[in-house]
PDB file of N, CA and C in Angstrom:
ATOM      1  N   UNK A   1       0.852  -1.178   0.000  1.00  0.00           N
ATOM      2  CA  UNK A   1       0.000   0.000   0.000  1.00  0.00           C
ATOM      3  C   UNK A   1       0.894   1.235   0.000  1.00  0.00           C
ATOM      4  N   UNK A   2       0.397   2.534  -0.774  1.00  0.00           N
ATOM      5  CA  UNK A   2       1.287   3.414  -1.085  1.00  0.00           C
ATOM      6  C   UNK A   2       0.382   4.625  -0.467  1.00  0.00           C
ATOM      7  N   UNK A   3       1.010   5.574  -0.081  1.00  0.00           N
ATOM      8  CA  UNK A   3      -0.118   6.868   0.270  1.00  0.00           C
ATOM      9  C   UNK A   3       0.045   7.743  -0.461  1.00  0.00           C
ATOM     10  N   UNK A   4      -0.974   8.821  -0.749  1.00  0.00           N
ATOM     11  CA  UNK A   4      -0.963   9.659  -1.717  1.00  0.00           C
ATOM     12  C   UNK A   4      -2.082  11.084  -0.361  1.00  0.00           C
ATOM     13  N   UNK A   5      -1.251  12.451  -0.164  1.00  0.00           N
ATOM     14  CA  UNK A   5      -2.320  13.048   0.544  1.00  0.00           C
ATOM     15  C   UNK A   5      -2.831  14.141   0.052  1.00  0.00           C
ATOM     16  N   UNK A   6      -4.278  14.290   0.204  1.00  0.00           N
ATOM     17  CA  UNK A   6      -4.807  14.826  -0.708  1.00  0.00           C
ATOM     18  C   UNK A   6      -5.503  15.503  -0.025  1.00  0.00           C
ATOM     19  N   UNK A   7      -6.297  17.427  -0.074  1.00  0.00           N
ATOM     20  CA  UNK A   7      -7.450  17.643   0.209  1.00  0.00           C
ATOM     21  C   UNK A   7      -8.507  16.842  -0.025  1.00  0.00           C
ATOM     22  N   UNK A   8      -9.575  16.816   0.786  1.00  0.00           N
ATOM     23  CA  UNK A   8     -11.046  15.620   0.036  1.00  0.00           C
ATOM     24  C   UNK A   8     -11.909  16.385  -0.847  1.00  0.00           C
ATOM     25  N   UNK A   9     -11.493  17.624  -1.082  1.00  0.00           N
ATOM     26  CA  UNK A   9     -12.250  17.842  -1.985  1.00  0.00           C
ATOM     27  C   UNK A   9     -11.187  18.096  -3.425  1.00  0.00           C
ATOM     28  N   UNK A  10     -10.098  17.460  -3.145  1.00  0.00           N
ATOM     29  CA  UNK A  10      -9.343  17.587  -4.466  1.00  0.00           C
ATOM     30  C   UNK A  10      -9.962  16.003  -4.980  1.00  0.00           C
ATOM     31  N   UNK A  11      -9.898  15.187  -3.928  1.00  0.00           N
ATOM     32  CA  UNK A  11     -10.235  13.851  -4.341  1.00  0.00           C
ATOM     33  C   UNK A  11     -11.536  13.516  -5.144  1.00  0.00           C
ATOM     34  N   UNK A  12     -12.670  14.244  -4.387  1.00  0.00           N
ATOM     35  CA  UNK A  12     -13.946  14.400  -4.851  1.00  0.00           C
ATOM     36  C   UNK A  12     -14.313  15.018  -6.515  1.00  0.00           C
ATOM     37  N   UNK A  13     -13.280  15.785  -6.608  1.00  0.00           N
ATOM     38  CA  UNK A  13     -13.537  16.544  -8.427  1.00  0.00           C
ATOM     39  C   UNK A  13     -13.268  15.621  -8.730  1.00  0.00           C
ATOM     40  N   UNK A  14     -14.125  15.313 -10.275  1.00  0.00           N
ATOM     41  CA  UNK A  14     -14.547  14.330 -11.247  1.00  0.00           C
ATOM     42  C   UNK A  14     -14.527  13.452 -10.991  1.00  0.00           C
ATOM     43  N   UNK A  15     -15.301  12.744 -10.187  1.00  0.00           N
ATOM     44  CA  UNK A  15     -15.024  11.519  -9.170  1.00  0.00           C
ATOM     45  C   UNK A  15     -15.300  10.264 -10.409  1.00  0.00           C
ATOM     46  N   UNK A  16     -15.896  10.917 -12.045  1.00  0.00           N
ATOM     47  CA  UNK A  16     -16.274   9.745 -12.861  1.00  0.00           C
ATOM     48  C   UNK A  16     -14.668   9.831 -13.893  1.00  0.00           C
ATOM     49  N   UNK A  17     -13.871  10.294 -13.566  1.00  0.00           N
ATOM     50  CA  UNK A  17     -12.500  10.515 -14.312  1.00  0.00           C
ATOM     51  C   UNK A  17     -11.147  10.521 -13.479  1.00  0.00           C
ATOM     52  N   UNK A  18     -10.701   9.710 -13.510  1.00  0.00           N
ATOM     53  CA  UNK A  18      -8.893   9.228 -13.317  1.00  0.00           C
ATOM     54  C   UNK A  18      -8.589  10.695 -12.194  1.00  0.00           C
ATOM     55  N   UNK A  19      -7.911  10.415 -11.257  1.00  0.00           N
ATOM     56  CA  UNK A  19      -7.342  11.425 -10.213  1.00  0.00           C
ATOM     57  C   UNK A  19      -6.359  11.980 -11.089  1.00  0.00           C
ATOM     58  N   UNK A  20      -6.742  13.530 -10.892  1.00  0.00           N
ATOM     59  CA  UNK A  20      -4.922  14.555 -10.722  1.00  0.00           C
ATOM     60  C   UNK A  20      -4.710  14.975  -9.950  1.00  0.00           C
ATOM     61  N   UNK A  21      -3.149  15.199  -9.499  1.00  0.00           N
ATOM     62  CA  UNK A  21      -3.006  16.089  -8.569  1.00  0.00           C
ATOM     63  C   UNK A  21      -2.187  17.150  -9.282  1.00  0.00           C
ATOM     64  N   UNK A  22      -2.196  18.077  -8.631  1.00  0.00           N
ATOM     65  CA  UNK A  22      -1.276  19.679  -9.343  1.00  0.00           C
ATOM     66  C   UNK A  22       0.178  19.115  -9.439  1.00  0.00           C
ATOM     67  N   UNK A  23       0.859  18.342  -9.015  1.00  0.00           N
ATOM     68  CA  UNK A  23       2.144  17.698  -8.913  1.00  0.00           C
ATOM     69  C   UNK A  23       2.228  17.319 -10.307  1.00  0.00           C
ATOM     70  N   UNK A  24       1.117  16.761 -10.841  1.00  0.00           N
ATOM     71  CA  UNK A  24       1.327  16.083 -12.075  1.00  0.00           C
ATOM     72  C   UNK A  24       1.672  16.830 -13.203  1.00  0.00           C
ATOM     73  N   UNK A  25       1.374  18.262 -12.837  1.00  0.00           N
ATOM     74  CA  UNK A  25       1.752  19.211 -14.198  1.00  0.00           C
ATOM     75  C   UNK A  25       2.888  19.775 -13.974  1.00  0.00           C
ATOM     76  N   UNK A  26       3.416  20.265 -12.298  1.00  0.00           N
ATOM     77  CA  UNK A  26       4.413  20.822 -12.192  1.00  0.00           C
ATOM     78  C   UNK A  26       5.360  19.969 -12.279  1.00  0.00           C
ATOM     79  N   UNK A  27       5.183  18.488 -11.581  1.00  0.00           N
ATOM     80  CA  UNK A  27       6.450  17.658 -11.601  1.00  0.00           C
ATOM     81  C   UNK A  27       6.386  16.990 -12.194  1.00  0.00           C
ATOM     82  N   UNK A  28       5.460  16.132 -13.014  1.00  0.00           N
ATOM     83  CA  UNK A  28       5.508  15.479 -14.036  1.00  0.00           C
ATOM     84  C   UNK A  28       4.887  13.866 -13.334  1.00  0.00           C
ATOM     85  N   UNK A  29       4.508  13.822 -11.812  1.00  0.00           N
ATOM     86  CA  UNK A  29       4.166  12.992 -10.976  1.00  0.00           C
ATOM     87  C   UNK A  29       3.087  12.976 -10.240  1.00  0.00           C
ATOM     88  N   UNK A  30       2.679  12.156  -9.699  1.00  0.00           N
ATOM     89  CA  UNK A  30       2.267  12.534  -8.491  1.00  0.00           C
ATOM     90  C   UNK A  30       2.432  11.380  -7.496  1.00  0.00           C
ATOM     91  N   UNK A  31       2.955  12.594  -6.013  1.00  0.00           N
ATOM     92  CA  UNK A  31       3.926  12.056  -5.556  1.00  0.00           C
ATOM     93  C   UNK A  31       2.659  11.092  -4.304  1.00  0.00           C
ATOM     94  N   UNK A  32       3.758  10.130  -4.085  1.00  0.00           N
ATOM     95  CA  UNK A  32       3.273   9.243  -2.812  1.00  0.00           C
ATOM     96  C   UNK A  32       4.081   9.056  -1.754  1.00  0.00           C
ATOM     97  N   UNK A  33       3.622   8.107  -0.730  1.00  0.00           N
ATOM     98  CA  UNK A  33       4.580   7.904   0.494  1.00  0.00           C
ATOM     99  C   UNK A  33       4.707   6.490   0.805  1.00  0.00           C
ATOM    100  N   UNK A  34       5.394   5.908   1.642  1.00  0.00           N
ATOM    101  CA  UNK A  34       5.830   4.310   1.043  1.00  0.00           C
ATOM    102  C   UNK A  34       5.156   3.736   2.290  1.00  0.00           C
ATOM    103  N   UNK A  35       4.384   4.425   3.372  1.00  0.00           N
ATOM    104  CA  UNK A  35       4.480   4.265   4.564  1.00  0.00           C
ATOM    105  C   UNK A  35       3.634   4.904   5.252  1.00  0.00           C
ATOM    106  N   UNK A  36       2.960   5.014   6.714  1.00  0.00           N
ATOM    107  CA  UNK A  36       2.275   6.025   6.972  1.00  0.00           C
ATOM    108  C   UNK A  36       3.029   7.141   8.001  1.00  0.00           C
ATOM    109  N   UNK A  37       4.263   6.730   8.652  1.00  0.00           N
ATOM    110  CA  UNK A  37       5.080   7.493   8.883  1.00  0.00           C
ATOM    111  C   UNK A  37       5.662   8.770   8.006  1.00  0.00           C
ATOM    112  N   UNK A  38       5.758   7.692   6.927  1.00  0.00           N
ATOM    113  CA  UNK A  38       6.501   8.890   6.093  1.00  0.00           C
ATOM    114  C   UNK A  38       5.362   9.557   5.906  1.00  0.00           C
ATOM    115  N   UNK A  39       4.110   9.367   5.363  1.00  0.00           N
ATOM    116  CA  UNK A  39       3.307  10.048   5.115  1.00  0.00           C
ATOM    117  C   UNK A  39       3.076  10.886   5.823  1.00  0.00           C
ATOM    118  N   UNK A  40       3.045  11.099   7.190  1.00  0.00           N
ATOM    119  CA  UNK A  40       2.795  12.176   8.636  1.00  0.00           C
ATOM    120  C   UNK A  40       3.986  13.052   8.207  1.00  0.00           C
ATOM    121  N   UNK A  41       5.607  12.629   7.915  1.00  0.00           N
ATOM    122  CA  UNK A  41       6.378  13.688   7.879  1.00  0.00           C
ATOM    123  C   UNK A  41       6.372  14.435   6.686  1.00  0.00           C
ATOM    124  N   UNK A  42       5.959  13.703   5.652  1.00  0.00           N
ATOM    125  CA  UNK A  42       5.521  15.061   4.682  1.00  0.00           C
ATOM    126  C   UNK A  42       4.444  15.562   4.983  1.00  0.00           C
ATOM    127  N   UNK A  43       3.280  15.473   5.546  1.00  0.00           N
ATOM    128  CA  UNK A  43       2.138  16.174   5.580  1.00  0.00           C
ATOM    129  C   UNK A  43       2.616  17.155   6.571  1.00  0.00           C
ATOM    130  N   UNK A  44       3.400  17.082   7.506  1.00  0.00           N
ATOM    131  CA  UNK A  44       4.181  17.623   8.363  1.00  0.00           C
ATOM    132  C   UNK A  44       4.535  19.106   7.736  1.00  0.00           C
ATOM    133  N   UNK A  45       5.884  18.654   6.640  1.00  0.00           N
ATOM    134  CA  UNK A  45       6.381  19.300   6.170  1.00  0.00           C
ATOM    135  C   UNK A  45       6.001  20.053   5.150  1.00  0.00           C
ATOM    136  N   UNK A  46       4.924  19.589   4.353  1.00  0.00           N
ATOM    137  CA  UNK A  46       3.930  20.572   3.046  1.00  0.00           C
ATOM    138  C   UNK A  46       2.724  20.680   3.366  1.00  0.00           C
ATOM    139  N   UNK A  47       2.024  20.387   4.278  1.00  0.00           N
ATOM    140  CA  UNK A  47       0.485  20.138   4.410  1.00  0.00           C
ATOM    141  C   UNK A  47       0.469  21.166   5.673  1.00  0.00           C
ATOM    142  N   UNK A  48       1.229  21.705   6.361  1.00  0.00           N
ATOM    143  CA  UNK A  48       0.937  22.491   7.670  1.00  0.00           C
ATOM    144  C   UNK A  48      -0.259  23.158   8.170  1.00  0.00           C
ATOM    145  N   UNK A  49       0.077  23.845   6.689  1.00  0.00           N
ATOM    146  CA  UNK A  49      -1.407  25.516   6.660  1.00  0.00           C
ATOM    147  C   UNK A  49      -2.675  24.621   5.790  1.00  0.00           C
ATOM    148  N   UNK A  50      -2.700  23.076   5.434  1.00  0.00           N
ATOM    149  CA  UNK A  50      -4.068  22.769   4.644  1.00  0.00           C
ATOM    150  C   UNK A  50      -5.017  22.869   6.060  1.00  0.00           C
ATOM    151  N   UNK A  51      -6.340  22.775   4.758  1.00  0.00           N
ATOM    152  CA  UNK A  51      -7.357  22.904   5.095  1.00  0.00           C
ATOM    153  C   UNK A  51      -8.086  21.240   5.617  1.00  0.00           C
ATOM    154  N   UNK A  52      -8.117  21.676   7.076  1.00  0.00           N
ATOM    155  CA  UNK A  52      -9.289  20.059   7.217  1.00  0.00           C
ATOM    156  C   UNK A  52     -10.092  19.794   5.792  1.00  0.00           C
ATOM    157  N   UNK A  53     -10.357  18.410   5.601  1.00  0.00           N
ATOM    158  CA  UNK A  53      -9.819  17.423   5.646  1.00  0.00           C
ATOM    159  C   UNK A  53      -8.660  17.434   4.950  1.00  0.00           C
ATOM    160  N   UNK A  54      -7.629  16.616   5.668  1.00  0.00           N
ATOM    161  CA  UNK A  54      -6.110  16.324   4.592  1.00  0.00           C
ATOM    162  C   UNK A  54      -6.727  15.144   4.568  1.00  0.00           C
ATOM    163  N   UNK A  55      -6.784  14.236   3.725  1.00  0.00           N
ATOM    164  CA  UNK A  55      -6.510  12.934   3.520  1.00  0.00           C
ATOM    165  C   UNK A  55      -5.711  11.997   2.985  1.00  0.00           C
ATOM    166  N   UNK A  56      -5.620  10.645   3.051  1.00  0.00           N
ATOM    167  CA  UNK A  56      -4.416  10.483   3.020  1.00  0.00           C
ATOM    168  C   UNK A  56      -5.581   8.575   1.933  1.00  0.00           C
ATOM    169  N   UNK A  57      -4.847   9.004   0.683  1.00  0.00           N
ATOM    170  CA  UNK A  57      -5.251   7.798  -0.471  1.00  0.00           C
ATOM    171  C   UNK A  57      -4.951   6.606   0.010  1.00  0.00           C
ATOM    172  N   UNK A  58      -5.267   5.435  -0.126  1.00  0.00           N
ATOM    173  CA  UNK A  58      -4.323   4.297   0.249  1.00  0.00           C
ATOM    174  C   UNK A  58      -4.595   3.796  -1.370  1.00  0.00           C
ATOM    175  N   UNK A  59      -3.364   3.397  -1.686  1.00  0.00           N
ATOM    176  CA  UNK A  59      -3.376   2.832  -3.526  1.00  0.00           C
ATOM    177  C   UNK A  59      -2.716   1.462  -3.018  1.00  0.00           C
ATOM    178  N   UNK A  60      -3.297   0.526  -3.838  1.00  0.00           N
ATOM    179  CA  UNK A  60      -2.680  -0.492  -4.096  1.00  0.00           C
ATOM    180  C   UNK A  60      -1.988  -0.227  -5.103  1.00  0.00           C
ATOM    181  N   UNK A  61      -0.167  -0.649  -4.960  1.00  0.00           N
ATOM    182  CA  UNK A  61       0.534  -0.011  -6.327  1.00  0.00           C
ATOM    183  C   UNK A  61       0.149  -1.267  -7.305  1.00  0.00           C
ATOM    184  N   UNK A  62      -0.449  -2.417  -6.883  1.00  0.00           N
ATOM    185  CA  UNK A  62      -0.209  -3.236  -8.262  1.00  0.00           C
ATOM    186  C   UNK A  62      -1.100  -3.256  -9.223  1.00  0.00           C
ATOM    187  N   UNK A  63      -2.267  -1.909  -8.395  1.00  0.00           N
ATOM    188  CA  UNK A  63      -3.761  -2.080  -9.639  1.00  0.00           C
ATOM    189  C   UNK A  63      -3.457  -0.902  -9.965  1.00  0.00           C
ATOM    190  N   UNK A  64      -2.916   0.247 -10.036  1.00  0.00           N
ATOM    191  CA  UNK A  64      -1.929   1.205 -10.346  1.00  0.00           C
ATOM    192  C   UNK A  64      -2.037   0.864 -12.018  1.00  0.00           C
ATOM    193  N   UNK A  65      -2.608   1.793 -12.983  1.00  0.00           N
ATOM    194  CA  UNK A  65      -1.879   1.990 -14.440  1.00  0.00           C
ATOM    195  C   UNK A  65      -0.980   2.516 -14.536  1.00  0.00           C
ATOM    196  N   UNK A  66      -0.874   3.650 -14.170  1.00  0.00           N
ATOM    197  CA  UNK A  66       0.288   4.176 -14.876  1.00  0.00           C
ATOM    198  C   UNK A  66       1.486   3.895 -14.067  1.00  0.00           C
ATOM    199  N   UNK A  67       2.636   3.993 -14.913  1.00  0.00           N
ATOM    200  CA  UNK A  67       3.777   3.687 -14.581  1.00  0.00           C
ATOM    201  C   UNK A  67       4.167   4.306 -12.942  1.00  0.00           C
ATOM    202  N   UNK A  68       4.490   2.969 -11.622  1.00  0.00           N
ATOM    203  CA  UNK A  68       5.105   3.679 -10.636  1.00  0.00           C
ATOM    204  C   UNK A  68       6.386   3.594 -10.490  1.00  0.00           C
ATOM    205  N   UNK A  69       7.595   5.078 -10.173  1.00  0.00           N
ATOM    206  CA  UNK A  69       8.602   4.392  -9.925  1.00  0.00           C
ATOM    207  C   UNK A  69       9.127   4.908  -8.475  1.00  0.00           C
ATOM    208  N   UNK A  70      10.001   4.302  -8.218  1.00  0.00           N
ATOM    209  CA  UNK A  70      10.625   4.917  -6.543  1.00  0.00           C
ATOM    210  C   UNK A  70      11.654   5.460  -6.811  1.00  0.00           C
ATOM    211  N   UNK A  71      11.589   6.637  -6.038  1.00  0.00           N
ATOM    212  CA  UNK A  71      13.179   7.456  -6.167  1.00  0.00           C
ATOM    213  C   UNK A  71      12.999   7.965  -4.540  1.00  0.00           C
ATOM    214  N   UNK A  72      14.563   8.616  -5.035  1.00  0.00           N
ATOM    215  CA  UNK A  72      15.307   9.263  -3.827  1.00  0.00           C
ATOM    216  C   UNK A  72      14.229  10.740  -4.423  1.00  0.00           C
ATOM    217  N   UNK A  73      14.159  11.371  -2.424  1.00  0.00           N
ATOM    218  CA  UNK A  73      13.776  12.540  -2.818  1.00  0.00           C
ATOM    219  C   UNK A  73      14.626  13.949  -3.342  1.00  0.00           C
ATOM    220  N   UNK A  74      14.216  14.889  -4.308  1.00  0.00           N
ATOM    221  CA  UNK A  74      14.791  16.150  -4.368  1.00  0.00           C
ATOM    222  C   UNK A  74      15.889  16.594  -3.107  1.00  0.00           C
ATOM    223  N   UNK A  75      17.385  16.274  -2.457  1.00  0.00           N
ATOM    224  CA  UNK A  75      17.302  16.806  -1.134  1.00  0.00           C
ATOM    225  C   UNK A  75      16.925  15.958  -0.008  1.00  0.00           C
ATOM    226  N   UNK A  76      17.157  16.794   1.129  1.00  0.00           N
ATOM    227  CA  UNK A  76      17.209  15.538   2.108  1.00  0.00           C
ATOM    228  C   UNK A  76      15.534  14.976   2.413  1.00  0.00           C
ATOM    229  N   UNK A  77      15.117  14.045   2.894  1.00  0.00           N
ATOM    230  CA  UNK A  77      14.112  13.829   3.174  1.00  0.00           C
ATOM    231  C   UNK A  77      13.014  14.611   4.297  1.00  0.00           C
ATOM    232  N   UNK A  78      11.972  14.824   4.621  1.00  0.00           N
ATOM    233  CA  UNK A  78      11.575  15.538   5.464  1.00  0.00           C
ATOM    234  C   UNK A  78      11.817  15.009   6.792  1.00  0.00           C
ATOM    235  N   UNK A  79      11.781  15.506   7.731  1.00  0.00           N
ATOM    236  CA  UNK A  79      12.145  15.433   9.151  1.00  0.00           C
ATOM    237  C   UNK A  79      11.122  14.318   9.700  1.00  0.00           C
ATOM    238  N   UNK A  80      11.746  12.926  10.117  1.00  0.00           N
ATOM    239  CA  UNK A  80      10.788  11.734  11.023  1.00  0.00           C
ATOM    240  C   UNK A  80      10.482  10.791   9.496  1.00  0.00           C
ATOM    241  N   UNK A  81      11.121  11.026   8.737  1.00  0.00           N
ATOM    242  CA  UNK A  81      11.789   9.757   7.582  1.00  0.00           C
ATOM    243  C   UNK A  81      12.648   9.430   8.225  1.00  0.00           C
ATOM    244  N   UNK A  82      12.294   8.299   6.946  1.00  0.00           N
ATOM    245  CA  UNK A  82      14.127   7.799   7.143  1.00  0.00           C
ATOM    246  C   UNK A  82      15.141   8.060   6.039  1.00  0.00           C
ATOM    247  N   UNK A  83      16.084   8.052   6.334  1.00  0.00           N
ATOM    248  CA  UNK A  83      17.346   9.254   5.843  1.00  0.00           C
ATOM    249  C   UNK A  83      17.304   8.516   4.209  1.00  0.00           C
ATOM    250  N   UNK A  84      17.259   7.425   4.457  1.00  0.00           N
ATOM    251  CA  UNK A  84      17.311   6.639   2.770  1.00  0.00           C
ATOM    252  C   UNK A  84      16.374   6.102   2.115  1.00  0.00           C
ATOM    253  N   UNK A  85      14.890   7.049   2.690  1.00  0.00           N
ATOM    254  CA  UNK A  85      13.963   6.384   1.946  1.00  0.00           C
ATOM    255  C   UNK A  85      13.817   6.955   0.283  1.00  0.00           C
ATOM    256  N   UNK A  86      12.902   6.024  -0.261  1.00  0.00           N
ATOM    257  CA  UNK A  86      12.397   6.536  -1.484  1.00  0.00           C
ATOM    258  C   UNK A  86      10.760   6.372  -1.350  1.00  0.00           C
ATOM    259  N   UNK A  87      10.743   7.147  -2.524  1.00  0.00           N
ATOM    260  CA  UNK A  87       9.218   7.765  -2.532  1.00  0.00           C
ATOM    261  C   UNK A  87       8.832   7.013  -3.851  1.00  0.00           C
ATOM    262  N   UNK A  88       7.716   6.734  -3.892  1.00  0.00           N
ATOM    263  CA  UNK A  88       6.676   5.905  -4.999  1.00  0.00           C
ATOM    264  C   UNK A  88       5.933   7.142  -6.305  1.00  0.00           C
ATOM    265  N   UNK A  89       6.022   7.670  -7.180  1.00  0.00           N
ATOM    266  CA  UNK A  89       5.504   8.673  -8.067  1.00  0.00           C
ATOM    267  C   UNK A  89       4.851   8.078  -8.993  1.00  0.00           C
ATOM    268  N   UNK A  90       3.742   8.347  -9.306  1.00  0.00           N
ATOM    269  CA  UNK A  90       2.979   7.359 -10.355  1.00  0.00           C
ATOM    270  C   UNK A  90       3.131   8.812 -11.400  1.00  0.00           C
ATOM    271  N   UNK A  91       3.816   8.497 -12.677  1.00  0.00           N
ATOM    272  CA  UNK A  91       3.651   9.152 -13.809  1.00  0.00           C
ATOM    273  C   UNK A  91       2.619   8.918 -14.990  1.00  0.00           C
ATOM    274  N   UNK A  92       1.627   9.701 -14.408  1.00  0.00           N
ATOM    275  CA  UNK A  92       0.140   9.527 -15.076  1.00  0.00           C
ATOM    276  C   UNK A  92      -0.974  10.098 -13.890  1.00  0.00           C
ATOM    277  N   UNK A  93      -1.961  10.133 -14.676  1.00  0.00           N
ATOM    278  CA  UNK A  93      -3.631  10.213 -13.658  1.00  0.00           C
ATOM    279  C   UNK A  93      -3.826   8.597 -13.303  1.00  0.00           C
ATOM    280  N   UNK A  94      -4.519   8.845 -11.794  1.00  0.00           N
ATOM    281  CA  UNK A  94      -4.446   7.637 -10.592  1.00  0.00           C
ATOM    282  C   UNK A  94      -5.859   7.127 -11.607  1.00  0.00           C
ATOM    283  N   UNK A  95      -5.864   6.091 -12.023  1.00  0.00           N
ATOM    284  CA  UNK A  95      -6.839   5.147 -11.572  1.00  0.00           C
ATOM    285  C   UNK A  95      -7.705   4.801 -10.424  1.00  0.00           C
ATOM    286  N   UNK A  96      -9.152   5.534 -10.246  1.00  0.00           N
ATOM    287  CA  UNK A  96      -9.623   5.235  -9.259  1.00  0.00           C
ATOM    288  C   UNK A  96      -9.752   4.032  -8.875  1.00  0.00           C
ATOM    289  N   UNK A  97      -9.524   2.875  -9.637  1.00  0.00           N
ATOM    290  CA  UNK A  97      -9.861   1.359  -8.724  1.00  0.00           C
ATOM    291  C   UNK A  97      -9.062   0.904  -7.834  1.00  0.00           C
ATOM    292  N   UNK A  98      -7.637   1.949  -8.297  1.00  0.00           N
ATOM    293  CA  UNK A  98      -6.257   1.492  -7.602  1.00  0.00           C
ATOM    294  C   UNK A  98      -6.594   2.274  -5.912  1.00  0.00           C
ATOM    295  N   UNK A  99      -7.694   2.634  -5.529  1.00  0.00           N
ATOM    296  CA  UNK A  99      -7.207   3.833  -4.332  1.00  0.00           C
ATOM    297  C   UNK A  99      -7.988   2.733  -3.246  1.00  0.00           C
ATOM    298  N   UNK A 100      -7.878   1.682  -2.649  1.00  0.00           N
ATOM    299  CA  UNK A 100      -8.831   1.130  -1.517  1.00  0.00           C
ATOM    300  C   UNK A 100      -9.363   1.779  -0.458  1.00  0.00           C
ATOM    301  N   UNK A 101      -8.687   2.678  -0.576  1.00  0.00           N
ATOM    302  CA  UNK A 101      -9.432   2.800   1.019  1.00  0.00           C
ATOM    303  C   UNK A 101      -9.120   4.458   1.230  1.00  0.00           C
ATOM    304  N   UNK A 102      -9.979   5.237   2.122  1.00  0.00           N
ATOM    305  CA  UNK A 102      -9.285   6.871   2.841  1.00  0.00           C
ATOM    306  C   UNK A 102      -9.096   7.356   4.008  1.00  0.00           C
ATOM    307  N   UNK A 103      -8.337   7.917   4.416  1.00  0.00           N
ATOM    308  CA  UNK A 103      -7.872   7.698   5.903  1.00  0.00           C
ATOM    309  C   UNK A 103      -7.816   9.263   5.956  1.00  0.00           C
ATOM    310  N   UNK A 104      -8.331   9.598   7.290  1.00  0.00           N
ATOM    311  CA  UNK A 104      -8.293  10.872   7.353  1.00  0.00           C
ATOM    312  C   UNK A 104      -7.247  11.546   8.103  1.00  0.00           C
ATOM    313  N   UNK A 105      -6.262  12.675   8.335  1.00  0.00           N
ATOM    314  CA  UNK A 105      -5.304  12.979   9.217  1.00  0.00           C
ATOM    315  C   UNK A 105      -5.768  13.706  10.276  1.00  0.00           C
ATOM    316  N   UNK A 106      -5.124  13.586  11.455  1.00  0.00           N
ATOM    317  CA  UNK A 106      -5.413  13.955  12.183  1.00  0.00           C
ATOM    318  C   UNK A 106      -4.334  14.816  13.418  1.00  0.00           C
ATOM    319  N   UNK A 107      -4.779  15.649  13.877  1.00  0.00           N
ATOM    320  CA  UNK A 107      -3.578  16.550  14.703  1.00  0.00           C
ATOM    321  C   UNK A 107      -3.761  16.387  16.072  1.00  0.00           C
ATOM    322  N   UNK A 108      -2.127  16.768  16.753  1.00  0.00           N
ATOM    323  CA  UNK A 108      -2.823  16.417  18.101  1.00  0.00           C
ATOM    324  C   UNK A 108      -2.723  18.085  18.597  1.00  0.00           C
ATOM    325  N   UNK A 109      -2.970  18.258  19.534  1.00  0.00           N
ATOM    326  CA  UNK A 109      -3.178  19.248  20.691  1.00  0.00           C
ATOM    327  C   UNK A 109      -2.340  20.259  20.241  1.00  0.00           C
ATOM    328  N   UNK A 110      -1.126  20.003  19.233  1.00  0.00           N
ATOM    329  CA  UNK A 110       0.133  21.247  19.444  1.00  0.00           C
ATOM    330  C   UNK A 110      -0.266  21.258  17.802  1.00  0.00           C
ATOM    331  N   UNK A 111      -1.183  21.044  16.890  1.00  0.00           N
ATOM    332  CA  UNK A 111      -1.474  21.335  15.971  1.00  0.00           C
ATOM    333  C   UNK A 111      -0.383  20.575  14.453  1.00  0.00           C
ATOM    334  N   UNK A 112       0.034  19.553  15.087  1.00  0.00           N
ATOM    335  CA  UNK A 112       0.860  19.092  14.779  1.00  0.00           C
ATOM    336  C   UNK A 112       0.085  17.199  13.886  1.00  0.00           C
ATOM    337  N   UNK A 113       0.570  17.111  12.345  1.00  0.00           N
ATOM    338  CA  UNK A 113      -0.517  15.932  12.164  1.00  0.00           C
ATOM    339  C   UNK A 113       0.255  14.539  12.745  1.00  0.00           C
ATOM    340  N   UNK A 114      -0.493  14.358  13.572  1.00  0.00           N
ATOM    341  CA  UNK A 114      -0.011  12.606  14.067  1.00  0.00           C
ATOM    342  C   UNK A 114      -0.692  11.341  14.031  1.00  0.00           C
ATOM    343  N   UNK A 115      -1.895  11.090  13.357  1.00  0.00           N
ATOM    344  CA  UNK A 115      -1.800   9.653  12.965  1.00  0.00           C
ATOM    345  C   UNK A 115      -3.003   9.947  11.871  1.00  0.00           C
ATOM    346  N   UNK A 116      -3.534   8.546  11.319  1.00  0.00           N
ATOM    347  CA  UNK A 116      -4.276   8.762  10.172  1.00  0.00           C
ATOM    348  C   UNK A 116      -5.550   7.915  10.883  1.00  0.00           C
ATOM    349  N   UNK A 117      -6.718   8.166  10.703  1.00  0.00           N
ATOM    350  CA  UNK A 117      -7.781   7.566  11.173  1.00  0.00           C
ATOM    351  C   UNK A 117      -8.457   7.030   9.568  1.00  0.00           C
ATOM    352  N   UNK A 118      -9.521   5.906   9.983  1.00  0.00           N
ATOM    353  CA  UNK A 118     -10.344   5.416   8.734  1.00  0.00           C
ATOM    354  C   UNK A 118     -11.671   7.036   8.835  1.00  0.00           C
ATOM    355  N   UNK A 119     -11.860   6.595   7.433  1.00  0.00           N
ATOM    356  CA  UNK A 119     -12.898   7.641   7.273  1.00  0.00           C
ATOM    357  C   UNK A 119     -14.338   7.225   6.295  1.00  0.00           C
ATOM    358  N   UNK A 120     -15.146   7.329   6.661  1.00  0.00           N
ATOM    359  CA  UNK A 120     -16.069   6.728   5.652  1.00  0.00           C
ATOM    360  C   UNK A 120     -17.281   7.387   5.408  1.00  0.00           C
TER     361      UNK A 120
END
């Protein structure tokens, strides 16, 4: 399982047509997390100022069309990775069949996101 985090209402547009995210035009990707750790330290690190709901995709990479590959990130990794991880980027629009499940993020007390809850 791969994470992908998303506003829910980025998720919700064209819910009858293949996911984009804005990553996909600027970077040519869109990016994921290998883990749900990692996923907390990037949401950490780019998601600070979002707007409730962040959510967080769960993809199965093997029902995944378009091409996924893993790389090292741009630079060092965000803070509460691990120093040598790689990241999962699907180059293309997500296939909705590939996404099982949505997990919602959640903050604790110091405004800070620390774990992912189910959401339904």
């Amino acid at each position: 399982m791969i994470y992908h985090l998303a506003p829910l209402d980025d998720w919700l547009r064209e819910p009858g047509r293949p996911y984009t995210a804005a990553s996909l035009l600027t970077d040519g990707f869109i990016h994921c997390s290998p883990d749900e750790p990692t996923a907390l330290a990037v949401a950490n690190a780019y998601f600070q100022d979002a707007r409730d709901p962040l959510m967080a995709l769960l993809i199965e990479e093997r029902l995944v069309e378009p091409m996924v590959k893993w790389e090292a990130p741009n630079g060092p990794p965000p803070a509460g990775a691990a120093p040598d991880v790689l990241f999962p980027h699907i180059y293309g629009r997500l296939n909705r069949t590939a996404v099982l499940g949505l997990e919602k993020l959640e903050r604790n007390a110091n405004g800070v996101w620390a774990e992912l809850k189910p959401w339904s």
